[in-house]
N, C-alpha and C. Protein backbone atom coordinates (compact mmCIF):
# COMPACT_ATOMS: atom_id res chain seq x y z
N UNK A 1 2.40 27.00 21.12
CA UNK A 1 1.29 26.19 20.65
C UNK A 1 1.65 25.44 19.36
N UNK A 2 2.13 26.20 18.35
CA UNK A 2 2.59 25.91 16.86
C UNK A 2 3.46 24.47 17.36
N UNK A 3 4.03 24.99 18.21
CA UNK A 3 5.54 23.95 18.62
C UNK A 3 5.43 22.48 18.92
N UNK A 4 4.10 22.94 20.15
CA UNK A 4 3.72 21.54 20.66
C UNK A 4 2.76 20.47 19.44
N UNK A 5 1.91 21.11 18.82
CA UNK A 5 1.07 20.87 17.37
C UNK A 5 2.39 20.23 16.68
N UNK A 6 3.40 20.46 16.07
CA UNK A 6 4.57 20.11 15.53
C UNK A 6 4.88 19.02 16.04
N UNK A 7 5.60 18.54 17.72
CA UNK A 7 5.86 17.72 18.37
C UNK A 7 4.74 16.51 18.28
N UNK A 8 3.66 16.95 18.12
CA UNK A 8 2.90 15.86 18.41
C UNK A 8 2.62 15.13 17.01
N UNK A 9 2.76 16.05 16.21
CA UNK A 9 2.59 15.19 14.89
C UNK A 9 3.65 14.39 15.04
N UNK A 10 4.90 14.84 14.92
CA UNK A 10 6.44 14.40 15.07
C UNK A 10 6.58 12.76 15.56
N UNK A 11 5.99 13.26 16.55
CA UNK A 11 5.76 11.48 17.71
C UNK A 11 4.61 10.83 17.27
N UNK A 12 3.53 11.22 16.56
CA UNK A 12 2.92 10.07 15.94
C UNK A 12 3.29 9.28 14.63
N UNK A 13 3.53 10.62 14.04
CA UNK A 13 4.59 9.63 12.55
C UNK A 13 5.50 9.33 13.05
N UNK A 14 6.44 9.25 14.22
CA UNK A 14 7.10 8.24 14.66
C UNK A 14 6.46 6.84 15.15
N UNK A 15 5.71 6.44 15.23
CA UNK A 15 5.01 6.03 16.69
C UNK A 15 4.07 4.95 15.12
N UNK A 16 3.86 5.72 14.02
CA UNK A 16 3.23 4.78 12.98
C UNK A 16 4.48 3.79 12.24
N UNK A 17 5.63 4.91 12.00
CA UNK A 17 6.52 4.50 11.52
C UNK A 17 7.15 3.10 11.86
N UNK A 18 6.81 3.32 13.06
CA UNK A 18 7.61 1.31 14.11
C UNK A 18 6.96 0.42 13.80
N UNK A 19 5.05 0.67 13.14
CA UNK A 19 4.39 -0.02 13.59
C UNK A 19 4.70 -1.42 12.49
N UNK A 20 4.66 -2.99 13.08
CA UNK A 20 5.31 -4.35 12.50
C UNK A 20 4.39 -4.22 10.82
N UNK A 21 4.84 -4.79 10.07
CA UNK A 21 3.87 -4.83 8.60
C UNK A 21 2.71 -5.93 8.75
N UNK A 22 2.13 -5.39 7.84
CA UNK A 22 0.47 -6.12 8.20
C UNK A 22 0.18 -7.14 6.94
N UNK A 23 -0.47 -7.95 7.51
CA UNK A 23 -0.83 -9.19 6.72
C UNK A 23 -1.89 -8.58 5.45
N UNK A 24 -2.76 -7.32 6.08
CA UNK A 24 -3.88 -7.15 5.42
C UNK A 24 -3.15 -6.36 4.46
N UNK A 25 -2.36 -5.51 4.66
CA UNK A 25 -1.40 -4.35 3.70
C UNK A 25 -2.24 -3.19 3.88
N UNK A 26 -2.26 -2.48 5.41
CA UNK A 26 -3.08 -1.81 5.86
C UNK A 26 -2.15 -0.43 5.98
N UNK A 27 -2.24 0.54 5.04
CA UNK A 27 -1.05 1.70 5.79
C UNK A 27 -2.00 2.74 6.21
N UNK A 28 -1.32 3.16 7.60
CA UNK A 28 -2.12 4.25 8.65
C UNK A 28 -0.87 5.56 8.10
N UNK A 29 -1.75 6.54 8.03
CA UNK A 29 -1.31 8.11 8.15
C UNK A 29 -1.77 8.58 9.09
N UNK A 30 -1.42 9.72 9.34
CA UNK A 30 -1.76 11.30 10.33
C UNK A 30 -1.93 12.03 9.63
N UNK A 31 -2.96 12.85 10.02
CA UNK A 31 -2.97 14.10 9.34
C UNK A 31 -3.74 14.97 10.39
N UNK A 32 -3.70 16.33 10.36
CA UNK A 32 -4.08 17.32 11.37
C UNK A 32 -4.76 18.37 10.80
N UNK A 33 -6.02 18.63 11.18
CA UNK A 33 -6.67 19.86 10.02
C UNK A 33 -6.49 20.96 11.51
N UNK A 34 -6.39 21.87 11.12
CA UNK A 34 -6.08 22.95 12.33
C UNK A 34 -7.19 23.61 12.08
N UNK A 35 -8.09 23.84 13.33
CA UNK A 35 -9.29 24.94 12.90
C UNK A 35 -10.59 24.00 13.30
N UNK A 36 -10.34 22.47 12.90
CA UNK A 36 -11.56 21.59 12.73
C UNK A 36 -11.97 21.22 14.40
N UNK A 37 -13.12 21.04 14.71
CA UNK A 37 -13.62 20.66 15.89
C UNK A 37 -12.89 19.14 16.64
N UNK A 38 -12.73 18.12 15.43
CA UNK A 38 -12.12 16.65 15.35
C UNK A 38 -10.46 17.03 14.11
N UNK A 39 -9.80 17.67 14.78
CA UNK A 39 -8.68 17.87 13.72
C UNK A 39 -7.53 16.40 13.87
N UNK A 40 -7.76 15.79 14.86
CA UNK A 40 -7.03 14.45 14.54
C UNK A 40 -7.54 13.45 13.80
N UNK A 41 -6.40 13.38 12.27
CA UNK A 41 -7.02 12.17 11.73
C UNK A 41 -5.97 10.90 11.45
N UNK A 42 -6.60 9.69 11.37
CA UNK A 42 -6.00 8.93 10.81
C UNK A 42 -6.80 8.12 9.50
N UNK A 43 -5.74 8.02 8.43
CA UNK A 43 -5.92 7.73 7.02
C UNK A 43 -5.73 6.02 7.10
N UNK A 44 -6.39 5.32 6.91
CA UNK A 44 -6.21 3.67 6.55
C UNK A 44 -6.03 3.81 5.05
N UNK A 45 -5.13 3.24 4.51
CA UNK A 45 -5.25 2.89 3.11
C UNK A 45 -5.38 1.14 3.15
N UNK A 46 -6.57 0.43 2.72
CA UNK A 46 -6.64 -0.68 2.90
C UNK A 46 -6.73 -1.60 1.68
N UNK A 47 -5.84 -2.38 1.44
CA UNK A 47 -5.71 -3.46 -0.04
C UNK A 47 -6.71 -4.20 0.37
N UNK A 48 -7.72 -4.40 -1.55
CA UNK A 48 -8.37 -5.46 -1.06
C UNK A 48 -7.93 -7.07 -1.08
N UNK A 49 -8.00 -7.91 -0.67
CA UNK A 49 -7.36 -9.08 -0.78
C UNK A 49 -8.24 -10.04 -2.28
N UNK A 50 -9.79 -8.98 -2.52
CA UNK A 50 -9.82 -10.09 -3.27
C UNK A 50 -9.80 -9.41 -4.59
N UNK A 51 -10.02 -8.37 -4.70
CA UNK A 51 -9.49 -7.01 -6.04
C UNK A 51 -7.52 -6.58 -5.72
N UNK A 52 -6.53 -7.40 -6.18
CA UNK A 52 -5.83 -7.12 -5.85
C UNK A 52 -5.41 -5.72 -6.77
N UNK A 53 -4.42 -4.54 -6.25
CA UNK A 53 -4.52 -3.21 -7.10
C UNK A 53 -5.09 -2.44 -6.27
N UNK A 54 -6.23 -2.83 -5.58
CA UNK A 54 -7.46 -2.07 -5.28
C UNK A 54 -7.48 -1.64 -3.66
N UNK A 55 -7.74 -0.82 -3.56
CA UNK A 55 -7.83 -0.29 -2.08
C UNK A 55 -9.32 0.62 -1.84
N UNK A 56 -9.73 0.67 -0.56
CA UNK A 56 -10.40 1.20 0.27
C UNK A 56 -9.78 2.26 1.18
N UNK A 57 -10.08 3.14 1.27
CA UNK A 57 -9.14 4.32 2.19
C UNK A 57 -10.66 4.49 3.44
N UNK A 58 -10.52 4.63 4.67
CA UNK A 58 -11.15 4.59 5.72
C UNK A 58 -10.50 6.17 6.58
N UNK A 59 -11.06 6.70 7.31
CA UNK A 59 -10.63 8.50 7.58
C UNK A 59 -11.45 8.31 9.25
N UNK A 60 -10.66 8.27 10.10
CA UNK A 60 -11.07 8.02 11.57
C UNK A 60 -10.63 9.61 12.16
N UNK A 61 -11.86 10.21 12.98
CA UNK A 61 -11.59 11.82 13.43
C UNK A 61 -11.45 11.48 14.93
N UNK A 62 -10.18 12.34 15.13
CA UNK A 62 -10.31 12.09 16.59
C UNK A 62 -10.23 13.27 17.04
N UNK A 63 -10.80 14.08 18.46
CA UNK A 63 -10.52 15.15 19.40
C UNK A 63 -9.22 16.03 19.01
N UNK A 64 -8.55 15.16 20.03
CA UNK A 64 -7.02 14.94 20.61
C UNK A 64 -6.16 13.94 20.15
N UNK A 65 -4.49 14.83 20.31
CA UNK A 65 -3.38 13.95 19.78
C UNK A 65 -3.15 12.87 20.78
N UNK A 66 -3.96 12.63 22.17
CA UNK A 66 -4.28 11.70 23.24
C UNK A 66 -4.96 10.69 22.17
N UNK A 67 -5.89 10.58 21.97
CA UNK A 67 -6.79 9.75 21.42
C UNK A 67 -5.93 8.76 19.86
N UNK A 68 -5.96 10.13 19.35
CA UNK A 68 -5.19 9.58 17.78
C UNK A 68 -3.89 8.49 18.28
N UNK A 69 -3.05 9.12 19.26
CA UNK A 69 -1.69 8.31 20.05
C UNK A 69 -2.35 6.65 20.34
N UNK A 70 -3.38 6.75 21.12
CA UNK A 70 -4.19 5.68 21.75
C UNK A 70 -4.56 4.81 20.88
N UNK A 71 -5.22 5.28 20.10
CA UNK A 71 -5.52 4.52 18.85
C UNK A 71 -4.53 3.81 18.06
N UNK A 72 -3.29 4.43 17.60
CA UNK A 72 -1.87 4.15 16.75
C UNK A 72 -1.58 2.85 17.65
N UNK A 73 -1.66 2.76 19.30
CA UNK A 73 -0.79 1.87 20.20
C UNK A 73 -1.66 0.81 19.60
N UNK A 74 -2.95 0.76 19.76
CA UNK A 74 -3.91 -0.13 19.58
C UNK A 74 -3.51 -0.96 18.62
N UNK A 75 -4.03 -0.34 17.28
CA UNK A 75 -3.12 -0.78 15.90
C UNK A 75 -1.91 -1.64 16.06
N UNK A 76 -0.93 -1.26 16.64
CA UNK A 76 0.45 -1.71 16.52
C UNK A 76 0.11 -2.92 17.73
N UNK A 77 -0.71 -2.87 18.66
CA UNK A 77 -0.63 -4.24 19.83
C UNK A 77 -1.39 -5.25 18.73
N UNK A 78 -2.60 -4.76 17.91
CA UNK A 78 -3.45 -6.00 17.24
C UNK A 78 -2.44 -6.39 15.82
N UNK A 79 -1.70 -5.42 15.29
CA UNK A 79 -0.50 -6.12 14.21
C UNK A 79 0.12 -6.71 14.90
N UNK A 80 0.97 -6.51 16.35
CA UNK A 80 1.63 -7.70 16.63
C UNK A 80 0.82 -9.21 16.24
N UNK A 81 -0.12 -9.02 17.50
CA UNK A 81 -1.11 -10.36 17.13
C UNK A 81 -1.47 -10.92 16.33
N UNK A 82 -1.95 -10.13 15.29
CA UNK A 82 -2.29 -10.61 13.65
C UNK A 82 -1.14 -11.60 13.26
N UNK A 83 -0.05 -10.65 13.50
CA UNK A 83 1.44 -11.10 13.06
C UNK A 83 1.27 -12.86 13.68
N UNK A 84 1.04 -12.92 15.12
CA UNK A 84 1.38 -14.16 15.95
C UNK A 84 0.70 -15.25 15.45
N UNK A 85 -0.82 -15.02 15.20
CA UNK A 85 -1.79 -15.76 14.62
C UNK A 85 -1.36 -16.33 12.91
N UNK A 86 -1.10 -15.18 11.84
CA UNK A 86 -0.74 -15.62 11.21
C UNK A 86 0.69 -16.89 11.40
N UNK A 87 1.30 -16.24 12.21
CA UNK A 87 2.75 -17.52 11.97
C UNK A 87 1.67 -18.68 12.60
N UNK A 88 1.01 -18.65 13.11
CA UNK A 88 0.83 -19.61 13.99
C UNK A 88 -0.31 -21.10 12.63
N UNK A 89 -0.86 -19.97 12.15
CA UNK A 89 -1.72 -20.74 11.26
C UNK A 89 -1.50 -21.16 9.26
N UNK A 90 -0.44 -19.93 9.52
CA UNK A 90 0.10 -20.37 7.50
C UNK A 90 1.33 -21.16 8.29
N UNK A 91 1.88 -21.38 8.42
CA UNK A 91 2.78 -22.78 8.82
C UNK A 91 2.50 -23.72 7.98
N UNK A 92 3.69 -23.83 6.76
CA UNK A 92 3.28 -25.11 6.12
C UNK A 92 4.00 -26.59 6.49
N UNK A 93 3.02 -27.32 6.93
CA UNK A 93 3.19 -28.90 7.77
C UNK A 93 4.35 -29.73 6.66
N UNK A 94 5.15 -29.65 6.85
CA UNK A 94 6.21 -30.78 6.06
C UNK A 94 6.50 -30.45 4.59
N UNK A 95 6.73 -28.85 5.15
CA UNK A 95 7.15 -28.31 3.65
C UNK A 95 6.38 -28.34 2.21
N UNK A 96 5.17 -28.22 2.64
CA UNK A 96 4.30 -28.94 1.29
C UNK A 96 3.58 -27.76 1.48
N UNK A 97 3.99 -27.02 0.18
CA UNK A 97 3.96 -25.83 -0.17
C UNK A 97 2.14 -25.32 -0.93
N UNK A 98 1.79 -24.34 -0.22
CA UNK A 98 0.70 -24.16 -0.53
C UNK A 98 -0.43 -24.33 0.26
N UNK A 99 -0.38 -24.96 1.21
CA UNK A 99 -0.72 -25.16 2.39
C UNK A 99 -0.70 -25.00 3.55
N UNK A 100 -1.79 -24.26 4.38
CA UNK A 100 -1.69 -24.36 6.14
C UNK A 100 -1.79 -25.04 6.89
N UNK A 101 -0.99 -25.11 8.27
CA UNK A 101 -1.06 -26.08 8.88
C UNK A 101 -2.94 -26.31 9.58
N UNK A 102 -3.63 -25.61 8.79
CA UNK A 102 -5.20 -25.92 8.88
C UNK A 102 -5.68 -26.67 7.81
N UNK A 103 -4.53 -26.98 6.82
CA UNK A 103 -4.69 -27.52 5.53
C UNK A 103 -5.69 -26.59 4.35
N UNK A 104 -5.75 -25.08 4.53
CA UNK A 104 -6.06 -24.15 4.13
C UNK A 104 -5.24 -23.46 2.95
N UNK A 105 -5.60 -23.85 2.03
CA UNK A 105 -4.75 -23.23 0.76
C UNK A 105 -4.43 -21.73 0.88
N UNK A 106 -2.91 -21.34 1.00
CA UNK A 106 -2.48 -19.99 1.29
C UNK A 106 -3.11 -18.96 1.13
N UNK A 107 -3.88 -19.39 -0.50
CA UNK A 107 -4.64 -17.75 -0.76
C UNK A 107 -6.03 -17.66 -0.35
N UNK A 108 -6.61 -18.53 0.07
CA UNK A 108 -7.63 -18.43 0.75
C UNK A 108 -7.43 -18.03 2.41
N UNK A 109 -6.25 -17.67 2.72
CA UNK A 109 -6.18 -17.46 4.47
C UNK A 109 -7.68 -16.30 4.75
N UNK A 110 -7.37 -15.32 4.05
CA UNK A 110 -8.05 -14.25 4.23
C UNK A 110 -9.84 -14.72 4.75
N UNK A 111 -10.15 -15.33 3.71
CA UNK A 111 -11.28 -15.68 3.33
C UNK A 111 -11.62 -16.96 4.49
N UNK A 112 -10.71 -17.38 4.58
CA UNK A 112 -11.45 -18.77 6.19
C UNK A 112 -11.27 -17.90 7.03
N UNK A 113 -9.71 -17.22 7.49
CA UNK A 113 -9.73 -16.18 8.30
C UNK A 113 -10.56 -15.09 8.98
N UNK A 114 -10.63 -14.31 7.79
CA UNK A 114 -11.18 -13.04 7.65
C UNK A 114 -11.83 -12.45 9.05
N UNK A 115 -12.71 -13.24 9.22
CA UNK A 115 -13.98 -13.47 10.54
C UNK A 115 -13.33 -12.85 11.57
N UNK A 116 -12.37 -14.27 11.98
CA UNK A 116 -11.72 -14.71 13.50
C UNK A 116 -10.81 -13.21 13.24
N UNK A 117 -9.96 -12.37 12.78
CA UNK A 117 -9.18 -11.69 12.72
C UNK A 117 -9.76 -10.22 12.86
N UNK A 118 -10.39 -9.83 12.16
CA UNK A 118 -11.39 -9.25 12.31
C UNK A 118 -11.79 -8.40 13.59
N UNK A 119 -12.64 -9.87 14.53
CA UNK A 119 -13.34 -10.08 15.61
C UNK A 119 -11.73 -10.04 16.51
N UNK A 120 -11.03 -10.41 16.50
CA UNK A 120 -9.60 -9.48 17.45
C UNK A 120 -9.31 -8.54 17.40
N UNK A 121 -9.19 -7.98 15.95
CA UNK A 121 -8.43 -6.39 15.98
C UNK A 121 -10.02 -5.50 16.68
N UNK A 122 -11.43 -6.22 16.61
CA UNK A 122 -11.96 -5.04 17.52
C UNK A 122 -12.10 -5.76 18.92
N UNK A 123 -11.56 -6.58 19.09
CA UNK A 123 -11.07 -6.93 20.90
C UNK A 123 -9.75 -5.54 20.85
N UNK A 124 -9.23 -5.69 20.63
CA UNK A 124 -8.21 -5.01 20.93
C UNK A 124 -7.98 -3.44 20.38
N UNK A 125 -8.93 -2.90 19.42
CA UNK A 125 -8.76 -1.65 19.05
C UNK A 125 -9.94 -1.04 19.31
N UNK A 126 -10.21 -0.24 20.75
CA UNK A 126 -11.57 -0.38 21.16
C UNK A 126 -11.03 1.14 21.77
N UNK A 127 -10.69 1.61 21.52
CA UNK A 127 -10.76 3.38 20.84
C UNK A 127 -11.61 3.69 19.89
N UNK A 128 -12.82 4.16 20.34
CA UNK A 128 -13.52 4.35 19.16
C UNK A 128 -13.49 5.90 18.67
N UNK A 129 -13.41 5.98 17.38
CA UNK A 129 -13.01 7.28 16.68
C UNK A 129 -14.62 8.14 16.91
N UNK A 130 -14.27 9.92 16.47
CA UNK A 130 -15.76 9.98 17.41
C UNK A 130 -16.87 10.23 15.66
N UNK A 131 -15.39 10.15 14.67
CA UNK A 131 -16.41 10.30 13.11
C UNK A 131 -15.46 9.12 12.68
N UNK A 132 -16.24 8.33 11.26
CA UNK A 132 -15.31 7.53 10.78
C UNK A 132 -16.26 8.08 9.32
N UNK A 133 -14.92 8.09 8.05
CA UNK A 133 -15.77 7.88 6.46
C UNK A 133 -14.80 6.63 5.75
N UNK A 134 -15.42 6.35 5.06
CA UNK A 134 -14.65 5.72 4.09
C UNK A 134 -14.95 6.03 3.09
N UNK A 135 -13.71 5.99 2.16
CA UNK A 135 -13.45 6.57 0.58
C UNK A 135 -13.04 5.44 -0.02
N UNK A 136 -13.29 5.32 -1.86
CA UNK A 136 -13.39 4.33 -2.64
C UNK A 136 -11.73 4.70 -2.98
């Protein structure tokens, strides 16, 4: 039992470890409370884009190392995408720096963004955790 509990952590911090880097500067943990009814967790540590320094930490409970796994894939299919969208939209048009090819000043991506990006990662991360908290 100990063994397989071991393995499965093993393959999810593998399985986070691959996952592509995120535009938002979003880092996912594992963690496993043994004993708890929901002992699968995952930790978001989330930067804010407009308090830079500053983070939000988010705590998603899951069942099973099924679910928590499910969830991690999720994550890593909507960072690809994030990833695609971003190249697709900070593209600066004729080298003129500071600018998107939406004519969107770089540091505002977030903020025109925000919405549309958002509204994908829950198209696509639709594992829903069965507790969620967030911490300051």
């Amino acid at each position: 039992m100990a063994h397989d509990l071991i393995e499965q952590i093993r393959d999810l911090a593998a399985l986070i470890a691959s996952m592509p880097p995120s535009l938002s500067d979003t880092t996912p943990r594992i963690f496993v409370v043994v004993g708890d009814a929901l002992p699968w967790r995952i930790v978001e540590s989330i930067a804010n884009s407009m308090r830079p320094g500053s983070h939000t930490r988010k705590m998603s409970y899951f069942r099973t190392a099924e679910e928590a796994e499910r969830s991690v894939r999720e994550r890593i299919e909507w960072r690809l995408a994030d990833s695609r969208f971003a190249r697709q939209h900070m593209n600066t048009p004729g080298d003129f720096p500071g600018i998107t090819t939406d004519l969107v000043p770089q540091h505002l991506f977030d903020v025109m963004f925000g919405e549309v990006r958002a509204k994908m990662r829950s198209a696509i991360c639709t594992t829903v955790a069965e507790r969620t908290a967030s911490m300051p």
